[in-house]
N, C-alpha and C. Protein backbone atom coordinates (compact mmCIF):
# COMPACT_ATOMS: atom_id res chain seq x y z
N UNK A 1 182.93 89.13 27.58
CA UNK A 1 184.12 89.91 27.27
C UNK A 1 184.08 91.18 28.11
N UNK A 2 184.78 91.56 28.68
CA UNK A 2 185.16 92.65 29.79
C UNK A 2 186.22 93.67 28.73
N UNK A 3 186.57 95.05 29.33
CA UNK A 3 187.31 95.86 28.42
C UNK A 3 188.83 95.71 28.90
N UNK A 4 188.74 94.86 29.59
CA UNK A 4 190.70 94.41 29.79
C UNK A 4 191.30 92.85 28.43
N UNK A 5 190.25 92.57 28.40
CA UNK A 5 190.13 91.46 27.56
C UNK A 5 190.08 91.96 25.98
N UNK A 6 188.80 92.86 25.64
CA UNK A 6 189.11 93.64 24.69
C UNK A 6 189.64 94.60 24.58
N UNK A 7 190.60 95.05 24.89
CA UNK A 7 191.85 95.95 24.94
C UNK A 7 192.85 95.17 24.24
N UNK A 8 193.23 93.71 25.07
CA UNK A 8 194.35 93.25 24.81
C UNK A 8 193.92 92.66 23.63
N UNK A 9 192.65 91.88 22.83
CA UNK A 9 192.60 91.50 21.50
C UNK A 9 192.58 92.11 20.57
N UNK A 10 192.14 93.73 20.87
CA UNK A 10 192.13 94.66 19.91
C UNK A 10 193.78 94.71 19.72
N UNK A 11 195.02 95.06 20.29
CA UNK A 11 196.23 95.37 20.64
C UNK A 11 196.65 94.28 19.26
N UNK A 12 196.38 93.41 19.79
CA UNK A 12 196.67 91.56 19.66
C UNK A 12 196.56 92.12 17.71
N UNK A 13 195.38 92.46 17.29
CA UNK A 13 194.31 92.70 15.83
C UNK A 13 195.88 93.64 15.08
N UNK A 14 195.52 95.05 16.06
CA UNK A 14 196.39 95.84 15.16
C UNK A 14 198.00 95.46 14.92
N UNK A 15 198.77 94.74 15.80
CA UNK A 15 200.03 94.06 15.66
C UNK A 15 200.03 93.37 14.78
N UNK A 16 198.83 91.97 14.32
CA UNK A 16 199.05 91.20 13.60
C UNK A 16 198.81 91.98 12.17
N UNK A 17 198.05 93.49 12.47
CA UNK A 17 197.98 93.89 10.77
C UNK A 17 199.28 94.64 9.88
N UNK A 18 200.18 94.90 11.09
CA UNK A 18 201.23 95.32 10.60
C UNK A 18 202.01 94.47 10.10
N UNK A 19 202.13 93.06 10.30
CA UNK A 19 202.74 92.07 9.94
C UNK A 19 201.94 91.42 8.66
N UNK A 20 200.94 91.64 8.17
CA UNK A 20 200.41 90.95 6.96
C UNK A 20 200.70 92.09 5.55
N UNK A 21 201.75 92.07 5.17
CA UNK A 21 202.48 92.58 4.00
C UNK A 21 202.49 92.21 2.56
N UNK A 22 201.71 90.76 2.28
CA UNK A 22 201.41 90.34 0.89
C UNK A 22 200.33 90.80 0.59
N UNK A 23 200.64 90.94 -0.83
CA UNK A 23 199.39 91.32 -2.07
C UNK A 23 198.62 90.01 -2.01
N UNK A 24 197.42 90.33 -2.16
CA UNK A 24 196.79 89.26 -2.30
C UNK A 24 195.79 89.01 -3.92
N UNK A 25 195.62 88.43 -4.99
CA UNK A 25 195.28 88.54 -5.88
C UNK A 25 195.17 89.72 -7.05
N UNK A 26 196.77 90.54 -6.66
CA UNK A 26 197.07 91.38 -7.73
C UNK A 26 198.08 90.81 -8.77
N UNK A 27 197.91 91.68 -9.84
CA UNK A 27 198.16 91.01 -10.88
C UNK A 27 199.51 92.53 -11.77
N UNK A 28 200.95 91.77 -11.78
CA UNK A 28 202.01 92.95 -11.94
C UNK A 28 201.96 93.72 -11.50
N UNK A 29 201.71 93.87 -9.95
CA UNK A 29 202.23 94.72 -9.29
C UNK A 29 203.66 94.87 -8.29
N UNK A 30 204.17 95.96 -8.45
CA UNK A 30 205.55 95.98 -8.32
C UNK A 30 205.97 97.11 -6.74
N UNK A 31 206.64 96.79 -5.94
CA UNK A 31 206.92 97.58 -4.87
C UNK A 31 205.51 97.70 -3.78
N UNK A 32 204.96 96.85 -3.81
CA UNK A 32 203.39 97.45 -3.06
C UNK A 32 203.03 96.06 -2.04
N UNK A 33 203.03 96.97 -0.89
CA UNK A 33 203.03 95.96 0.36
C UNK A 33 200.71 95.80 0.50
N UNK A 34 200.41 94.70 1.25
CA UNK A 34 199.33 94.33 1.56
C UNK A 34 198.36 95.26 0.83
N UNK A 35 198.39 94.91 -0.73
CA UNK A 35 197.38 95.19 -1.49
C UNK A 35 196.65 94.12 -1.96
N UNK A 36 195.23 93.93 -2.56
CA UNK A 36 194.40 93.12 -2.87
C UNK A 36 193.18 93.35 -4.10
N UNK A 37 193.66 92.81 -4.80
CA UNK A 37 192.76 92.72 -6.32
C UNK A 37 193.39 93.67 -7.14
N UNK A 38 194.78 94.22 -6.99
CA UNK A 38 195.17 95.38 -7.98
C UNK A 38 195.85 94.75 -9.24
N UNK A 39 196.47 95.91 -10.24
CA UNK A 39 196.57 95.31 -11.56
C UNK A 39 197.75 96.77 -11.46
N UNK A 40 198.68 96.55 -11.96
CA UNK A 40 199.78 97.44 -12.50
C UNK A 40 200.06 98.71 -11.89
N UNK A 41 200.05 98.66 -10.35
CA UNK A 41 200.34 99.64 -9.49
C UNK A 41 201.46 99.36 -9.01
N UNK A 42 202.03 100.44 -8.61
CA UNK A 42 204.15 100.31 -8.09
C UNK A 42 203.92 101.31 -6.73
N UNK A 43 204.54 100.83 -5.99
CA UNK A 43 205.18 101.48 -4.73
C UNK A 43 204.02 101.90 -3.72
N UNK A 44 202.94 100.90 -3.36
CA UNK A 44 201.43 101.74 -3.01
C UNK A 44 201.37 100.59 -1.73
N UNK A 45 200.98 100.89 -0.72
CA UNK A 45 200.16 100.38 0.44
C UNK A 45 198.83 100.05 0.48
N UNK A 46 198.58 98.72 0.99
CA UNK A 46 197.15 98.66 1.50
C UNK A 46 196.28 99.31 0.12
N UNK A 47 196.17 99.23 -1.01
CA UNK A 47 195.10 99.22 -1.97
C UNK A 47 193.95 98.30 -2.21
N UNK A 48 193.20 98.64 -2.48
CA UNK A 48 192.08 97.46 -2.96
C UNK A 48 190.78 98.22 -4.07
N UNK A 49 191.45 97.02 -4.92
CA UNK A 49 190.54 97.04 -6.10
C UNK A 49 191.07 98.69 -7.21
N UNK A 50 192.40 98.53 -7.15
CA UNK A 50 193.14 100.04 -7.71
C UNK A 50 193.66 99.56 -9.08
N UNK A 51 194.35 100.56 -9.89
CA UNK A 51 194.66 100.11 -10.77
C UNK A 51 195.62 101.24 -11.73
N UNK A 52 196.91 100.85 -11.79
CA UNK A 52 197.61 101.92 -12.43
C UNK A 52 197.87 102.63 -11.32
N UNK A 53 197.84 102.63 -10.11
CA UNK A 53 198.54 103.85 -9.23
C UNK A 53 199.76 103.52 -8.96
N UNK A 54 200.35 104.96 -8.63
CA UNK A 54 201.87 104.63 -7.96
C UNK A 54 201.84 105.98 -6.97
N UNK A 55 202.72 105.03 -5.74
CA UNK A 55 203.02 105.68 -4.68
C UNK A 55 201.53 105.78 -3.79
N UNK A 56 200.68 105.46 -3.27
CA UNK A 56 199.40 105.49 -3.13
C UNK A 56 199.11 104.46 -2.09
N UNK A 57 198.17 104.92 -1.12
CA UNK A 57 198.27 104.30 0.05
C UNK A 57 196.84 104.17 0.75
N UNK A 58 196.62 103.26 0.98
CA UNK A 58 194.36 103.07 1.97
C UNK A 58 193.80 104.07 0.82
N UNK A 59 193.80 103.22 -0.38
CA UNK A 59 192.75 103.57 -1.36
C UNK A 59 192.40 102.42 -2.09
N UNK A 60 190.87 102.61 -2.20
CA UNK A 60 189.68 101.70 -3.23
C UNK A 60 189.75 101.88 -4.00
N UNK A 61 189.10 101.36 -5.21
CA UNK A 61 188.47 101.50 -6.11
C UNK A 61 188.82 102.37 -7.22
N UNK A 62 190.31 103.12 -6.89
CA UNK A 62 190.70 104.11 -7.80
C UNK A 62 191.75 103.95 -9.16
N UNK A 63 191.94 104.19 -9.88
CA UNK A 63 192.52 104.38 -11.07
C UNK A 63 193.93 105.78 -11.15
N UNK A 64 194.69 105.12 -11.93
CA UNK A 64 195.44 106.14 -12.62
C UNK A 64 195.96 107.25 -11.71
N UNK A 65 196.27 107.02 -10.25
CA UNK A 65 196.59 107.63 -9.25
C UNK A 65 198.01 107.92 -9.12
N UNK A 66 198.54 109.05 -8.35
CA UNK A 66 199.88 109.35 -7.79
C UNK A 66 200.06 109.87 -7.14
N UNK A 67 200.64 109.21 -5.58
CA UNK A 67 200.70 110.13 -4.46
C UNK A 67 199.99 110.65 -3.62
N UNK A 68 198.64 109.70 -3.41
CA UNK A 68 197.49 109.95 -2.91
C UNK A 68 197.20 109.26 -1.76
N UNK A 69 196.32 109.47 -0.70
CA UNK A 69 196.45 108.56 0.49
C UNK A 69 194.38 108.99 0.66
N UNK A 70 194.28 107.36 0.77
CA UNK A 70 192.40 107.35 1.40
C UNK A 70 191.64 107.72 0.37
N UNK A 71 191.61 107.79 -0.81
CA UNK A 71 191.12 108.02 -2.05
C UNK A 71 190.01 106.66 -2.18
N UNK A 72 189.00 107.08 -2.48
CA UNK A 72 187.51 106.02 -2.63
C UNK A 72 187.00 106.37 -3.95
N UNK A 73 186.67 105.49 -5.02
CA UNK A 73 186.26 105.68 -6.13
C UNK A 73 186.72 107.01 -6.76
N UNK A 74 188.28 106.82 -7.13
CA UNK A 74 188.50 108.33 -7.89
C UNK A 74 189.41 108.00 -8.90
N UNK A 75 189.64 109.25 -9.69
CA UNK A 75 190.80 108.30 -11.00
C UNK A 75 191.50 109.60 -11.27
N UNK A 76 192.62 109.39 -11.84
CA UNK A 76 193.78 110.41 -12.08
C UNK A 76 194.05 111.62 -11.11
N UNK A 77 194.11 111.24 -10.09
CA UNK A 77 194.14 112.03 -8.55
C UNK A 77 195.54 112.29 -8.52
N UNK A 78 196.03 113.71 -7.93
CA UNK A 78 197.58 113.40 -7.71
C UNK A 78 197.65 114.40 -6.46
N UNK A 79 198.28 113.54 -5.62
CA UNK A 79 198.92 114.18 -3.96
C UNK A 79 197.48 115.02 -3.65
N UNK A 80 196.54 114.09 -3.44
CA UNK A 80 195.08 114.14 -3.44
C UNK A 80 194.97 113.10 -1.80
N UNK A 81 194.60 113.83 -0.64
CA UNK A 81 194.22 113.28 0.06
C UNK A 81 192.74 112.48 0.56
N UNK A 82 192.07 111.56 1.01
CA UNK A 82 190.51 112.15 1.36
C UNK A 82 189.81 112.00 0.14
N UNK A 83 189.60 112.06 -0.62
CA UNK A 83 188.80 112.34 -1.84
C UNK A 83 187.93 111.05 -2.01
N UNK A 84 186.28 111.61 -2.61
CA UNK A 84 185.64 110.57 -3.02
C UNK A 84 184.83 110.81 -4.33
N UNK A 85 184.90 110.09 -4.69
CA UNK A 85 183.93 109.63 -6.29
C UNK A 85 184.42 110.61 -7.21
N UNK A 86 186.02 111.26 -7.80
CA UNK A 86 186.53 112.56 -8.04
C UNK A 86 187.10 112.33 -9.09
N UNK A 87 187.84 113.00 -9.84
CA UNK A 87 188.71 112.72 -11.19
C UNK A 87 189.56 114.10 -11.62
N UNK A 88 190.69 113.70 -11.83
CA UNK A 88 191.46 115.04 -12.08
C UNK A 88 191.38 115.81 -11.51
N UNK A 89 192.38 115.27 -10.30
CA UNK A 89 192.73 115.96 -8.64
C UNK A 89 193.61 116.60 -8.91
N UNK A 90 194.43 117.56 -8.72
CA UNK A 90 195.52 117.79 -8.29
C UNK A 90 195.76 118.24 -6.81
N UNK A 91 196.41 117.91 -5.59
CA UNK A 91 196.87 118.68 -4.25
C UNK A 91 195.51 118.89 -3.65
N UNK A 92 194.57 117.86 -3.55
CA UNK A 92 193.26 118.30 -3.17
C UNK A 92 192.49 117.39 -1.82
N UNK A 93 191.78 117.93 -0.57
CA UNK A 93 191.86 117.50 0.44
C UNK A 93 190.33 117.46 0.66
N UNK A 94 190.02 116.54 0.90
CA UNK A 94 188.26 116.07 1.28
C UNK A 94 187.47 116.39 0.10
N UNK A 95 187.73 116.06 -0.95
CA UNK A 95 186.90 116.97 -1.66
C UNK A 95 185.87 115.58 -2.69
N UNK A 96 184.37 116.07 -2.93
CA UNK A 96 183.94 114.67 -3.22
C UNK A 96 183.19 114.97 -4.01
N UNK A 97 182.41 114.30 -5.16
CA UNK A 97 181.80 114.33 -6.12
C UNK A 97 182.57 115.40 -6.96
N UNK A 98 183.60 115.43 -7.76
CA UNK A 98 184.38 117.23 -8.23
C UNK A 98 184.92 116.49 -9.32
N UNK A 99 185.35 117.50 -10.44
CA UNK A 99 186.52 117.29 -11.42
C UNK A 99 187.05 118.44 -11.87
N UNK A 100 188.27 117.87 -11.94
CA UNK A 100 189.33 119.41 -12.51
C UNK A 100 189.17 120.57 -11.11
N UNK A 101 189.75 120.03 -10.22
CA UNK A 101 190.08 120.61 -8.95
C UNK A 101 191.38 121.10 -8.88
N UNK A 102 191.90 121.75 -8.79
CA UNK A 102 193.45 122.11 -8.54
C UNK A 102 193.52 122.93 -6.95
N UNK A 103 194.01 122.39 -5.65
CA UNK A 103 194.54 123.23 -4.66
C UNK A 103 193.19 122.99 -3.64
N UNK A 104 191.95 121.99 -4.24
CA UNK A 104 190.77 122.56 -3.19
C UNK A 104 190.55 121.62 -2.07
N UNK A 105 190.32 122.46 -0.90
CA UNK A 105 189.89 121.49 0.14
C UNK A 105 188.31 121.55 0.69
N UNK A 106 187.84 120.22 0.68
CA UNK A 106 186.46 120.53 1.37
C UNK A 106 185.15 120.86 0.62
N UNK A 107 185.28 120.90 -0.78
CA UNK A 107 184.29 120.98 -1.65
C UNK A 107 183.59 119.75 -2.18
N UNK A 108 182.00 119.66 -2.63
CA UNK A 108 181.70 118.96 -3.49
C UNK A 108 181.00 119.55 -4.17
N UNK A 109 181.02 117.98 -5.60
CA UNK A 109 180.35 118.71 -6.52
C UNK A 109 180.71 120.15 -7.48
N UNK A 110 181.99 120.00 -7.13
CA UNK A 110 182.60 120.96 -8.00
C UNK A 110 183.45 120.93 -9.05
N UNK A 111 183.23 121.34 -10.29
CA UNK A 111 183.88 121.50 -11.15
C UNK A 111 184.77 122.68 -11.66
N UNK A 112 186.12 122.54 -12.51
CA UNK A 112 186.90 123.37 -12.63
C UNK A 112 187.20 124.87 -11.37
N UNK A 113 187.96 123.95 -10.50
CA UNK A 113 187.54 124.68 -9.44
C UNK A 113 189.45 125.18 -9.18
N UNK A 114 189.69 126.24 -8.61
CA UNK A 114 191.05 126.72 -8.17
C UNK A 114 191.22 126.95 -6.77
N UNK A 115 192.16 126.60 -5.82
CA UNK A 115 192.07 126.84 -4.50
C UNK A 115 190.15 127.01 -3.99
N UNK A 116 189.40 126.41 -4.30
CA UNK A 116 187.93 126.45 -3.85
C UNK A 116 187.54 127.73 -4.99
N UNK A 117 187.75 127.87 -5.79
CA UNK A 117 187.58 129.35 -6.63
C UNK A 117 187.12 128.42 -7.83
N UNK A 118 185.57 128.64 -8.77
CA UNK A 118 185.16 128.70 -9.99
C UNK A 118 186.32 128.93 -11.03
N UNK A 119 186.68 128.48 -12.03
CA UNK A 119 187.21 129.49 -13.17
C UNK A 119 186.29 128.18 -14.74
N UNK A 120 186.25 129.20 -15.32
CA UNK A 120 186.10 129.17 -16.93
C UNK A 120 187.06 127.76 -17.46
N UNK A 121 186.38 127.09 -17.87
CA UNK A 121 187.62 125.88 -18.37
C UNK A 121 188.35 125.31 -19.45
N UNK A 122 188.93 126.63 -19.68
CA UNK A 122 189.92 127.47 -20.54
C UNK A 122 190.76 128.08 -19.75
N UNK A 123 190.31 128.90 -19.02
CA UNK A 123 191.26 129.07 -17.86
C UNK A 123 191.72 128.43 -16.59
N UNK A 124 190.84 127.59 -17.04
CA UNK A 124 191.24 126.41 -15.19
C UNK A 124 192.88 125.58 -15.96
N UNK A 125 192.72 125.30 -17.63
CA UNK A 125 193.93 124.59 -17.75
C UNK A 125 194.60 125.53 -18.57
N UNK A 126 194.41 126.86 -18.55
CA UNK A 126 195.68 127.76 -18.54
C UNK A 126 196.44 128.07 -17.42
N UNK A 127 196.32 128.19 -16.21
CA UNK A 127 196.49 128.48 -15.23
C UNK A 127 197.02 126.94 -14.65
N UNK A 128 196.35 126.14 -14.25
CA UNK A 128 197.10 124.82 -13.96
C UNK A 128 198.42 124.37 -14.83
N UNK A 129 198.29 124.54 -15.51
CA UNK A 129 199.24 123.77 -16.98
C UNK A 129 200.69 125.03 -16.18
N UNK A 130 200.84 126.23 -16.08
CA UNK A 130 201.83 126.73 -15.75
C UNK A 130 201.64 126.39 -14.19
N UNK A 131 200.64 126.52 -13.42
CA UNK A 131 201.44 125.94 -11.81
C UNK A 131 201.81 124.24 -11.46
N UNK A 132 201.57 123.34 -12.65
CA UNK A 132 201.59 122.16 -12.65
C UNK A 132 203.25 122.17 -12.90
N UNK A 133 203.36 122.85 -14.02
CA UNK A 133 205.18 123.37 -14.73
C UNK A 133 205.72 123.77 -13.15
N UNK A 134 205.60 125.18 -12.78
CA UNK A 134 206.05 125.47 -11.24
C UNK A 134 206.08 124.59 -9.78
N UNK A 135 205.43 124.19 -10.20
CA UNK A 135 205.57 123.33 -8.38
C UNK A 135 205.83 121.79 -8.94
N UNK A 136 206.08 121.39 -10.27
CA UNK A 136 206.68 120.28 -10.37
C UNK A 136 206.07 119.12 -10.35
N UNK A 137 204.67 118.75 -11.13
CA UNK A 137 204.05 117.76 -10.58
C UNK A 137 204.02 117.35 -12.18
């Protein structure tokens, strides 16, 4: 194989993946192009092994999602990019091993965390609960 040869099969790979659009062994799922092994997700791309997400796109293993894209083992994530092994995302970007994140990018291992900021968690869902109300999520 020479790199004119693999050029054109690679080319050849990514064309034919845009064209493979069925779910494959999901079960009531509704609006969701080339997903595989999901269960009651709506409007999501390319998932595998998800469950309960909507709107959600090149994510594993995750749960109870909305609006999230590349998410790996995470659950109740929302407009959560990047994220791994996480739970109760909100608007949050690379961020891995964490829970009760609101706004953070680039952290792990963090809990009740605000824009990358510690708070008390009493105040992490006083403070979320009114910018969750404000920005509409």
């Amino acid at each position: 194989m020479d790199k004119r040869e693999f050029e054109n099969r690679h080319r050849e790979l990514l064309a034919s993946l845009s064209q493979k659009n069925e779910n494959q062994g999901c079960i009531e799922c509704v609006g969701c192009t080339a997903c595989n092994r999901c269960t009651f997700c709506r409007h999501s791309d390319r998932l595998l092994r998800c469950h309960y997400c909507v709107r959600c796109a090149m994510c594993s293993d995750c749960s109870h999602c909305r609006g999230s894209r590349g998410l790996v083992s995470s659950q109740h994530c929302v407009e959560c990019e990047n994220c791994t092994a996480s739970a109760y995302l909100v608007r949050c970007v690379s961020v891995s091993g964490s829970t009760y994140c609101f706004g953070c990018v680039g952290i792990s291992g963090a809990d009740f965390h605000i824009l990358n900021e510690p708070h008390e968690r009493s105040e992490y869902f006083e403070i979320t609960r009114r910018l969750s109300r404000e920005l509409g999520l």
